[in-house]
N, C-alpha and C. Protein backbone atom coordinates (compact mmCIF):
# COMPACT_ATOMS: atom_id res chain seq x y z
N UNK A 1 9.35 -24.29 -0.46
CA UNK A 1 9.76 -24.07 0.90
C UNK A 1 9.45 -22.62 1.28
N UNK A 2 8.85 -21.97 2.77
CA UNK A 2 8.53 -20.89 3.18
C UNK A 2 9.35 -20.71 4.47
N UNK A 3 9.66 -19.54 3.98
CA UNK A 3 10.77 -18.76 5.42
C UNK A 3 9.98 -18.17 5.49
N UNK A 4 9.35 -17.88 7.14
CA UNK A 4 9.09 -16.83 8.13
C UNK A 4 9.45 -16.71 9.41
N UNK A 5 9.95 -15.42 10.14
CA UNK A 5 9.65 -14.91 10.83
C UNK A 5 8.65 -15.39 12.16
N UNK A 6 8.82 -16.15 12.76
CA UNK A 6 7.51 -16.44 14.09
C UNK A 6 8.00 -15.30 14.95
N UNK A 7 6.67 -15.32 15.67
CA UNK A 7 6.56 -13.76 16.69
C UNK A 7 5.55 -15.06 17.59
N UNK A 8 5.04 -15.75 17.56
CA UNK A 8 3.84 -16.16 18.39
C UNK A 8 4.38 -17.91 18.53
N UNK A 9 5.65 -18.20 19.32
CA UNK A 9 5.78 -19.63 19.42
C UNK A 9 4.97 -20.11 20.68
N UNK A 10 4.35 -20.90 19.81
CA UNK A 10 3.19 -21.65 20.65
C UNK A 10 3.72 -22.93 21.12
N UNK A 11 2.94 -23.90 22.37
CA UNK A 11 3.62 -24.86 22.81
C UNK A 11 3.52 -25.92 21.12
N UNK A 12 2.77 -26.31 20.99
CA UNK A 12 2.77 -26.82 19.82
C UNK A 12 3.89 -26.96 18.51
N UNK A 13 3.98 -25.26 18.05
CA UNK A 13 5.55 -25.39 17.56
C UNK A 13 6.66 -25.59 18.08
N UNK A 14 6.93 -25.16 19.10
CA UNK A 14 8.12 -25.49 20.01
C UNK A 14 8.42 -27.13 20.01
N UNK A 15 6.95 -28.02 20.18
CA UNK A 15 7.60 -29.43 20.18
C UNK A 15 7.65 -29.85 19.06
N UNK A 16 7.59 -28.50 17.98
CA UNK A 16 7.92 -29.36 16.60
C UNK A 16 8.70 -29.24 15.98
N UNK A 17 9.75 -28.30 17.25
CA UNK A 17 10.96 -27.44 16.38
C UNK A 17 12.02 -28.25 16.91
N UNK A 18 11.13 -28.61 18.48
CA UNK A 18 12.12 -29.53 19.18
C UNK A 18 12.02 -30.49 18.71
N UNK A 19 11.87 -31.45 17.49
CA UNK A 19 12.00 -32.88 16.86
C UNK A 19 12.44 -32.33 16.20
N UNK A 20 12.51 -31.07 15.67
CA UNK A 20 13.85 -31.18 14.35
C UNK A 20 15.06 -31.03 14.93
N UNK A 21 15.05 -30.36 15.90
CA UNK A 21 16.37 -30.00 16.55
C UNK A 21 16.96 -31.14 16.85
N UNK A 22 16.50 -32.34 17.92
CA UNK A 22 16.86 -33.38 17.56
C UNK A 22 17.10 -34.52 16.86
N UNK A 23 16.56 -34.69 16.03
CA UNK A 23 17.04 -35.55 14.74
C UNK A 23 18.23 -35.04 14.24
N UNK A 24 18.21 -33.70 14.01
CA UNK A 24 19.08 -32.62 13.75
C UNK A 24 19.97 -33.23 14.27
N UNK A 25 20.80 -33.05 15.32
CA UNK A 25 21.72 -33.74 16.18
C UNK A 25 21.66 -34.88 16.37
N UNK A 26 20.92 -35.58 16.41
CA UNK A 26 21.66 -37.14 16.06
C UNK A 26 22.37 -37.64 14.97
N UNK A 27 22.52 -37.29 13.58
CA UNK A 27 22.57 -36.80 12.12
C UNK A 27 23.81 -36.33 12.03
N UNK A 28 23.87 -35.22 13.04
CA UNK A 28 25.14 -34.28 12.87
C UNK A 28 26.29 -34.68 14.14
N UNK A 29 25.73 -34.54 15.34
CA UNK A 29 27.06 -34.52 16.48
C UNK A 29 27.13 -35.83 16.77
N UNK A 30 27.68 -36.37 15.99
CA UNK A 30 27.87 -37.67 16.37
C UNK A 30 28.85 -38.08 17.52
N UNK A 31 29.51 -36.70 18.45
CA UNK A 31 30.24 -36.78 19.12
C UNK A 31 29.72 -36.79 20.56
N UNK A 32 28.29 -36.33 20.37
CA UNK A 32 27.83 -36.30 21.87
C UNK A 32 26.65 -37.84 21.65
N UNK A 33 26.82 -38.45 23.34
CA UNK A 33 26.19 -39.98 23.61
C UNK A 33 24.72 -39.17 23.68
N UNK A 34 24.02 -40.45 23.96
CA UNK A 34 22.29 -40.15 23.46
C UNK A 34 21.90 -39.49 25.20
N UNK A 35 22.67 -40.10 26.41
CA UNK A 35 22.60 -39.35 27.13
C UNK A 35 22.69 -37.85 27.33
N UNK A 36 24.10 -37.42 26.76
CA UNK A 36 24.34 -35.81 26.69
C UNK A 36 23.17 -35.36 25.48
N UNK A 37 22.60 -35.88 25.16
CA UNK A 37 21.08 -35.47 23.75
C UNK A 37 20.32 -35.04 24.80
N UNK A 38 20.25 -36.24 25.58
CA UNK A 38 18.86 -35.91 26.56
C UNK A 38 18.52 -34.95 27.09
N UNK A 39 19.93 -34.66 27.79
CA UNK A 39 20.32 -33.62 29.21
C UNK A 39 20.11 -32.58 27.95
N UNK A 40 20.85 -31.96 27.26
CA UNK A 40 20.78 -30.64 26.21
C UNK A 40 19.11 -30.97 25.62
N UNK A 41 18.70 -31.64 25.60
CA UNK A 41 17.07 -31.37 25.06
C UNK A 41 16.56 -30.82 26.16
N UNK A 42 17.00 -31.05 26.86
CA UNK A 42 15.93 -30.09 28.38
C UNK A 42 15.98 -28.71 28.06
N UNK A 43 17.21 -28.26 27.85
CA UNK A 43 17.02 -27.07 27.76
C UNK A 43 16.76 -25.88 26.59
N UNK A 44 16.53 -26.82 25.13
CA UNK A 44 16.36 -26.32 24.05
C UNK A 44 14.66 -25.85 23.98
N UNK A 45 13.94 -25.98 24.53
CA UNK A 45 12.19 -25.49 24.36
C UNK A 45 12.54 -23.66 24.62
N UNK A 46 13.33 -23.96 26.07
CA UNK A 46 13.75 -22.60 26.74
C UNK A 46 14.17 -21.90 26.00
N UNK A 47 15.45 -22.06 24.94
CA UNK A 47 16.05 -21.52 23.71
C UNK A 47 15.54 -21.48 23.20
N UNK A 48 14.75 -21.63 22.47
CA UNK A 48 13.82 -21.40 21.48
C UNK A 48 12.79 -20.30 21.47
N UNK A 49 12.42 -20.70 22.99
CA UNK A 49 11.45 -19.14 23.44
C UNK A 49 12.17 -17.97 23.84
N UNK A 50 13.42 -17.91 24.03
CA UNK A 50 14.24 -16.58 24.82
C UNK A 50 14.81 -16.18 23.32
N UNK A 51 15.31 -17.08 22.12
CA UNK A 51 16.12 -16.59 21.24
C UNK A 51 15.09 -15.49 20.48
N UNK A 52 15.88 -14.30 20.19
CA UNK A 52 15.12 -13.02 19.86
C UNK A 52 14.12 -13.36 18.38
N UNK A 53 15.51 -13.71 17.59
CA UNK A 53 14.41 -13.61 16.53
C UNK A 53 14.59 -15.00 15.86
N UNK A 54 13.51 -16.07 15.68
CA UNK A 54 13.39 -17.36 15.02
C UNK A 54 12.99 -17.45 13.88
N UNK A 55 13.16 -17.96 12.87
CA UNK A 55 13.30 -18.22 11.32
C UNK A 55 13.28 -19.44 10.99
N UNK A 56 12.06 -19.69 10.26
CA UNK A 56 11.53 -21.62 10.14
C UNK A 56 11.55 -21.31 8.88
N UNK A 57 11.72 -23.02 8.56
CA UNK A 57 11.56 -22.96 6.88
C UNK A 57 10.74 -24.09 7.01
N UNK A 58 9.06 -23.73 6.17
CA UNK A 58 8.33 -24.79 5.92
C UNK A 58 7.95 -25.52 5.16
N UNK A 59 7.47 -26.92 4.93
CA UNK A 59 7.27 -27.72 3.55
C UNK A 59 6.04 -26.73 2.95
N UNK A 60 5.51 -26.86 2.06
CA UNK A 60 4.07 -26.49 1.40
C UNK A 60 2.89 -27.04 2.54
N UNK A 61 3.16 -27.89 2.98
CA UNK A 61 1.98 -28.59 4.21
C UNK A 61 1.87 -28.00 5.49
N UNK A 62 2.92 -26.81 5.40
CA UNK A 62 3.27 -26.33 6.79
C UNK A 62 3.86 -27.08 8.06
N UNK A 63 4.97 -27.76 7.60
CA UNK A 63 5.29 -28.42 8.43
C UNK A 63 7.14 -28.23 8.71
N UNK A 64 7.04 -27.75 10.08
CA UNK A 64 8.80 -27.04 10.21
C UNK A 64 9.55 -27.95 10.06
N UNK A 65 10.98 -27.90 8.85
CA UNK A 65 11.51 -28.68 8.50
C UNK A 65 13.10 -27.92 8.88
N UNK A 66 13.07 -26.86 9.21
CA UNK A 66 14.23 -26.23 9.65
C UNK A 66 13.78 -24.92 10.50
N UNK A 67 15.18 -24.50 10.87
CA UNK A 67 15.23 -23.44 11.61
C UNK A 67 16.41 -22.36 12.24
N UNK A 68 16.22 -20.84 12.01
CA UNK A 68 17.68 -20.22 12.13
C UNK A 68 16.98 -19.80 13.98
N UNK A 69 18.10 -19.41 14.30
CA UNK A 69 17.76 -18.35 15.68
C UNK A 69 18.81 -17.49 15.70
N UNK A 70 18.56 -16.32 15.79
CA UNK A 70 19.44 -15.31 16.05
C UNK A 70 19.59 -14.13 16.99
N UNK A 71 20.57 -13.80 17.91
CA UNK A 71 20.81 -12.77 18.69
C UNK A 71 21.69 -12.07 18.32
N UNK A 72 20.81 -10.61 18.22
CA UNK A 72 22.23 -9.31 17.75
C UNK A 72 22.76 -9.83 16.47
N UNK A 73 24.39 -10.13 16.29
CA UNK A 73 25.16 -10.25 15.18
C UNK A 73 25.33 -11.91 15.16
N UNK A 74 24.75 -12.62 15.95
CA UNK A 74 24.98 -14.24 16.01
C UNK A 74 24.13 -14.98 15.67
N UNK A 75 24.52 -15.90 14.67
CA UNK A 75 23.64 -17.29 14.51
C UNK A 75 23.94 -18.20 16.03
N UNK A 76 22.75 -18.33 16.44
CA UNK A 76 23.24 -18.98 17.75
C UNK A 76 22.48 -20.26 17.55
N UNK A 77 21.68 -20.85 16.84
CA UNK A 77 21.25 -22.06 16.14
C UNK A 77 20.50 -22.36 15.03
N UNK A 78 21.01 -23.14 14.07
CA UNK A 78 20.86 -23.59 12.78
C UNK A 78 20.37 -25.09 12.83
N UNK A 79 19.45 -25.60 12.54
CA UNK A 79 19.02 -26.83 12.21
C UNK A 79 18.10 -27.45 11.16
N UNK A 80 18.42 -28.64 10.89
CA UNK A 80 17.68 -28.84 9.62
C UNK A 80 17.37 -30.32 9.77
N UNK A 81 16.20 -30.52 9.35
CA UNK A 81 15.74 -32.26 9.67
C UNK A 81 16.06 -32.71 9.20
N UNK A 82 17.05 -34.11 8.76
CA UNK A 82 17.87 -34.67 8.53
C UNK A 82 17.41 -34.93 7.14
N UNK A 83 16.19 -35.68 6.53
CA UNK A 83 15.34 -36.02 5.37
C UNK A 83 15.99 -34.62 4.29
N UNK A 84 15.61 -33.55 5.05
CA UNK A 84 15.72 -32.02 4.31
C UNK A 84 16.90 -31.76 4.14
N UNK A 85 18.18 -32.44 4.50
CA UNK A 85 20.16 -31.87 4.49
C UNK A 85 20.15 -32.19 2.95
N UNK A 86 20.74 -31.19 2.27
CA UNK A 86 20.96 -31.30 0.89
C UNK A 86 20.60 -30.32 -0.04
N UNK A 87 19.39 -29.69 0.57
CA UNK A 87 18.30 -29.28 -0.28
C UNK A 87 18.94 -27.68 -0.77
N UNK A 88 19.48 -27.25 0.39
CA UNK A 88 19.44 -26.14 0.15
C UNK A 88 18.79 -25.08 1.72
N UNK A 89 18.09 -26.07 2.29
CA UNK A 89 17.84 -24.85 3.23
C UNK A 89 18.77 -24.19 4.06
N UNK A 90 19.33 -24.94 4.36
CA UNK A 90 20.65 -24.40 5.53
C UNK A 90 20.93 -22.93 4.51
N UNK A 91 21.03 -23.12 3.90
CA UNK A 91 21.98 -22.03 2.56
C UNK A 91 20.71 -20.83 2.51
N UNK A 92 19.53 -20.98 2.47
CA UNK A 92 18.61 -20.48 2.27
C UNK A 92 18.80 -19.28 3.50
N UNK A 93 18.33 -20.38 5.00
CA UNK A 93 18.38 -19.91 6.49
C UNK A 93 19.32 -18.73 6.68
N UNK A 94 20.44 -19.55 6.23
CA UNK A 94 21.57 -18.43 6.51
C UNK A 94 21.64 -17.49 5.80
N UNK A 95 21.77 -17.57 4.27
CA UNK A 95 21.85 -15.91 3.47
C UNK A 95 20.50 -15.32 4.05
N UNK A 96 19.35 -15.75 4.52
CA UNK A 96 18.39 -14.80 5.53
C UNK A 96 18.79 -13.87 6.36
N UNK A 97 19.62 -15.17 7.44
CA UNK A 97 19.89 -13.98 8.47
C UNK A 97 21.26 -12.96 7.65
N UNK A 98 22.00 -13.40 7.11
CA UNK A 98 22.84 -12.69 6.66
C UNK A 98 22.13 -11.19 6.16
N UNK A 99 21.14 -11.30 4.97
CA UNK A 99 20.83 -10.16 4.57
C UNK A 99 19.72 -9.31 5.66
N UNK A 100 18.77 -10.13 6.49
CA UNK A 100 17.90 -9.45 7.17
C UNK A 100 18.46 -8.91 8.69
N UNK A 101 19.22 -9.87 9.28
CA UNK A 101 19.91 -9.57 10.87
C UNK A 101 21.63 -9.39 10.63
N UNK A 102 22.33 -9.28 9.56
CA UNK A 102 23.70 -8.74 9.68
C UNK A 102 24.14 -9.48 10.62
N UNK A 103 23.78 -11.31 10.43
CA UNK A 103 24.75 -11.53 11.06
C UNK A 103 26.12 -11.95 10.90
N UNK A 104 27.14 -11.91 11.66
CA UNK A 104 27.96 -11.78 11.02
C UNK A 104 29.34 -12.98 11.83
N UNK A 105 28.54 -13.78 12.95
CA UNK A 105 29.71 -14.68 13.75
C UNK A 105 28.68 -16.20 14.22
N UNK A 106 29.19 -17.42 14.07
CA UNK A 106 28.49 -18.27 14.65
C UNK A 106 29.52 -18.93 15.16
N UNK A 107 29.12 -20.17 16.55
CA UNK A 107 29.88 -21.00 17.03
C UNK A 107 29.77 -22.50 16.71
N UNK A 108 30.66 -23.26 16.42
CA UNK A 108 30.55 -24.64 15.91
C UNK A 108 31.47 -25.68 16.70
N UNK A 109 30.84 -26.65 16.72
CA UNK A 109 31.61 -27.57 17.61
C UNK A 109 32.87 -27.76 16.33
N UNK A 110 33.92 -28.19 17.04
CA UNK A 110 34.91 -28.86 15.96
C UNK A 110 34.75 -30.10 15.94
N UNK A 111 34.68 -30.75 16.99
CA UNK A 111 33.69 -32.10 16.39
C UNK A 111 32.68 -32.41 14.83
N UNK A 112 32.15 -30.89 14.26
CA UNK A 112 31.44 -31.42 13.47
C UNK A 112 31.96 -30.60 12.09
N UNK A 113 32.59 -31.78 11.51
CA UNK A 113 33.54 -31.12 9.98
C UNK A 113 32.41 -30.89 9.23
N UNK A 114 30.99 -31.40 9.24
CA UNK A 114 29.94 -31.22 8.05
C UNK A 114 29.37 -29.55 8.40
N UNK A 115 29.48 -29.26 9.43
CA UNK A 115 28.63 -27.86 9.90
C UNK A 115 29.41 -26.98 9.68
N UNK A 116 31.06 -27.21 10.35
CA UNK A 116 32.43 -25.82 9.59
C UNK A 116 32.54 -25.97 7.76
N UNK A 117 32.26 -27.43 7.35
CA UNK A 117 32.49 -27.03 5.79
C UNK A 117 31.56 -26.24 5.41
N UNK A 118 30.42 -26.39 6.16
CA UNK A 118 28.94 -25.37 5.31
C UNK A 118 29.21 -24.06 5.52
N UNK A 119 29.21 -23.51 7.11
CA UNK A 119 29.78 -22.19 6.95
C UNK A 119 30.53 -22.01 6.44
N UNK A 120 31.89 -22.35 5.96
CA UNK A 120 33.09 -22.07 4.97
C UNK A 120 33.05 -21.73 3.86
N UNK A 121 31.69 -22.85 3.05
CA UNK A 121 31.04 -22.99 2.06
C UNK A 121 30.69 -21.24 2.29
N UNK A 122 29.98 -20.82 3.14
CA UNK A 122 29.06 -20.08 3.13
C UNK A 122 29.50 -18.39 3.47
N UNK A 123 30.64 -18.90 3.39
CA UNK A 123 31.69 -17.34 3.43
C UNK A 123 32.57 -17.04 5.22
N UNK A 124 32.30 -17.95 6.17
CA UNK A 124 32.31 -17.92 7.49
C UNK A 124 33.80 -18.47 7.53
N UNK A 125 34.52 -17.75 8.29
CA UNK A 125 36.20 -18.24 8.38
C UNK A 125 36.18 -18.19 9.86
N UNK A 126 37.40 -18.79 10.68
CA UNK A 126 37.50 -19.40 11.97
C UNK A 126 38.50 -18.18 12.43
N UNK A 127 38.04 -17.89 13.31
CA UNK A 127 38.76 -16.36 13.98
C UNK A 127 39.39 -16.80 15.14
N UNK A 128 38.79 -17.66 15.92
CA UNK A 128 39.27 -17.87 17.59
C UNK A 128 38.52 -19.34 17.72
N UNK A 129 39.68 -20.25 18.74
CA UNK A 129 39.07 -21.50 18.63
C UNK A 129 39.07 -22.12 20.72
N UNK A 130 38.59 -22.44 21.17
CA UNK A 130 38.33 -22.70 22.32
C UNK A 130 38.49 -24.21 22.76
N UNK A 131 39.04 -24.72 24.06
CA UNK A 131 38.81 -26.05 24.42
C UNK A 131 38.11 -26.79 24.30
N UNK A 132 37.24 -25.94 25.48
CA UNK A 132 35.81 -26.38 26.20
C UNK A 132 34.56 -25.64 25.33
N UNK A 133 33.54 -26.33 25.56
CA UNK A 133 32.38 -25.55 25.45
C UNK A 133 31.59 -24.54 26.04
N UNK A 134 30.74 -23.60 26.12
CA UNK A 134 30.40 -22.93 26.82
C UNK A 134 29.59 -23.25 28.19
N UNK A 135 29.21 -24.75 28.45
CA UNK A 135 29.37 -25.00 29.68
C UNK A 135 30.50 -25.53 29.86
N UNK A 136 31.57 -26.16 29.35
CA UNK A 136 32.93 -26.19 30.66
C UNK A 136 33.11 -27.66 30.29
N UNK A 137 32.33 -28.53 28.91
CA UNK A 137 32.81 -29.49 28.41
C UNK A 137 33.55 -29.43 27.64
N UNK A 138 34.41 -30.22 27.32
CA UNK A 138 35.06 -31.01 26.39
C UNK A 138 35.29 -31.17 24.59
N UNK A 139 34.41 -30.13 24.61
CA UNK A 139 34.12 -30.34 23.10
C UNK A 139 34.63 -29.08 22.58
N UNK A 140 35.87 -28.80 21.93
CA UNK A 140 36.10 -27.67 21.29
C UNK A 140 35.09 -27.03 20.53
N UNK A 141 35.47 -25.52 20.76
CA UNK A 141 34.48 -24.67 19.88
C UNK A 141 35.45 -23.85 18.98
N UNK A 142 34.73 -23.67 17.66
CA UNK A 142 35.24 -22.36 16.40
C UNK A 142 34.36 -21.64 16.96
N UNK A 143 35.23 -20.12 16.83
CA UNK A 143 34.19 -19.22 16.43
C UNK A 143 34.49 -18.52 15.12
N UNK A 144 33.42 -18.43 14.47
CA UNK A 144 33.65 -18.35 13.10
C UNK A 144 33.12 -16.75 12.77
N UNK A 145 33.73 -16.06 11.42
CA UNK A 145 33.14 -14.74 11.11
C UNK A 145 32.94 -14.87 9.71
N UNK A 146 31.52 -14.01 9.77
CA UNK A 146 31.55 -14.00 8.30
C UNK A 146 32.28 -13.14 7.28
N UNK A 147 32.77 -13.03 6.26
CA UNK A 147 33.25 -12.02 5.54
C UNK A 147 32.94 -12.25 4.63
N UNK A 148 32.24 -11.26 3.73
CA UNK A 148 31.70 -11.43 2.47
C UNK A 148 32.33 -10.84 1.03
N UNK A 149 31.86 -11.92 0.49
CA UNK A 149 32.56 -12.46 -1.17
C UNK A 149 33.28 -10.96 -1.79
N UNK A 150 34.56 -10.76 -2.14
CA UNK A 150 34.65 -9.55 -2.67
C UNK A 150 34.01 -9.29 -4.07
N UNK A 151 33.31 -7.97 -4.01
CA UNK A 151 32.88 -7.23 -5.47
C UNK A 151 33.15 -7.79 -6.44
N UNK A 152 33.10 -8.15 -7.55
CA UNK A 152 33.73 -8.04 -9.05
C UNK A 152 33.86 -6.71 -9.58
N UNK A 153 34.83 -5.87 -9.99
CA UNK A 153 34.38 -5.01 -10.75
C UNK A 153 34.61 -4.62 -11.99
């Protein structure tokens, strides 16, 4: 598997980041209908091109099988193609941004117990928890922080 860095998202990757993203979420939020998929796929190409810095993880064939995005101190999206959950990349993605972008807070639906156990897994504890979502639905949000493993000494 290869982590890099893209600087040059082309239309091409974008619709290939956008099939992982969705599979991704069908897999995982099992709380949102295939309608609310639809409507939120509209606007994920856009995310993808505005989020500062993007982080793919590829098979040997070059083919994007995951992906971090990050702004400032936030994981603001994590995805992984469903075939690939298990492996290790999520774990990979994230100690990335952890050691390269300091990040240090992500948001998670509470709807999805498989995505808060991973960050938990992954050192991320729940600081502040919300109704609605950041458009004004229904779906509670964590916001989670990271704090990292104490020393041995």
């Amino acid at each position: 598997m290869k982590l890099f860095e893209v600087e040059n998202r082309t239309p091409e990757l974008i619709t290939q980041l956008l099939q992982v993203w969705e599979t991704s979420v069908r897999a995982t939020h099992l709380f949102l209908s295939d309608s609310e998929i639809e409507h939120i796929k509209i606007y994920v190409p856009q995310m993808l091109e505005e989020v500062p810095d993007l982080v793919i993880a590829e098979t040997e064939e070059d083919h994007p099988v995951a992906f971090l995005g990050r702004a400032d101190r936030s994981l603001e999206m994590l995805f992984v193609a469903p075939e690939m959950r298990g492996r290790g990349i999520g774990k990979q993605l994230v100690s990335y941004g952890i050691e390269h972008y300091a990040i240090e807070v992500v948001t998670v639906n509470e709807q999805n117990p498989q995505a808060i156990g991973f960050y938990e897994h992954m050192g991320f504890r729940v600081c502040k928890r919300t109704e609605l979502d950041e458009q004004g639905n229904p779906y509670p949000l964590l916001y989670m922080r990271y704090t990292p493993p104490a020393r041995q000494s």
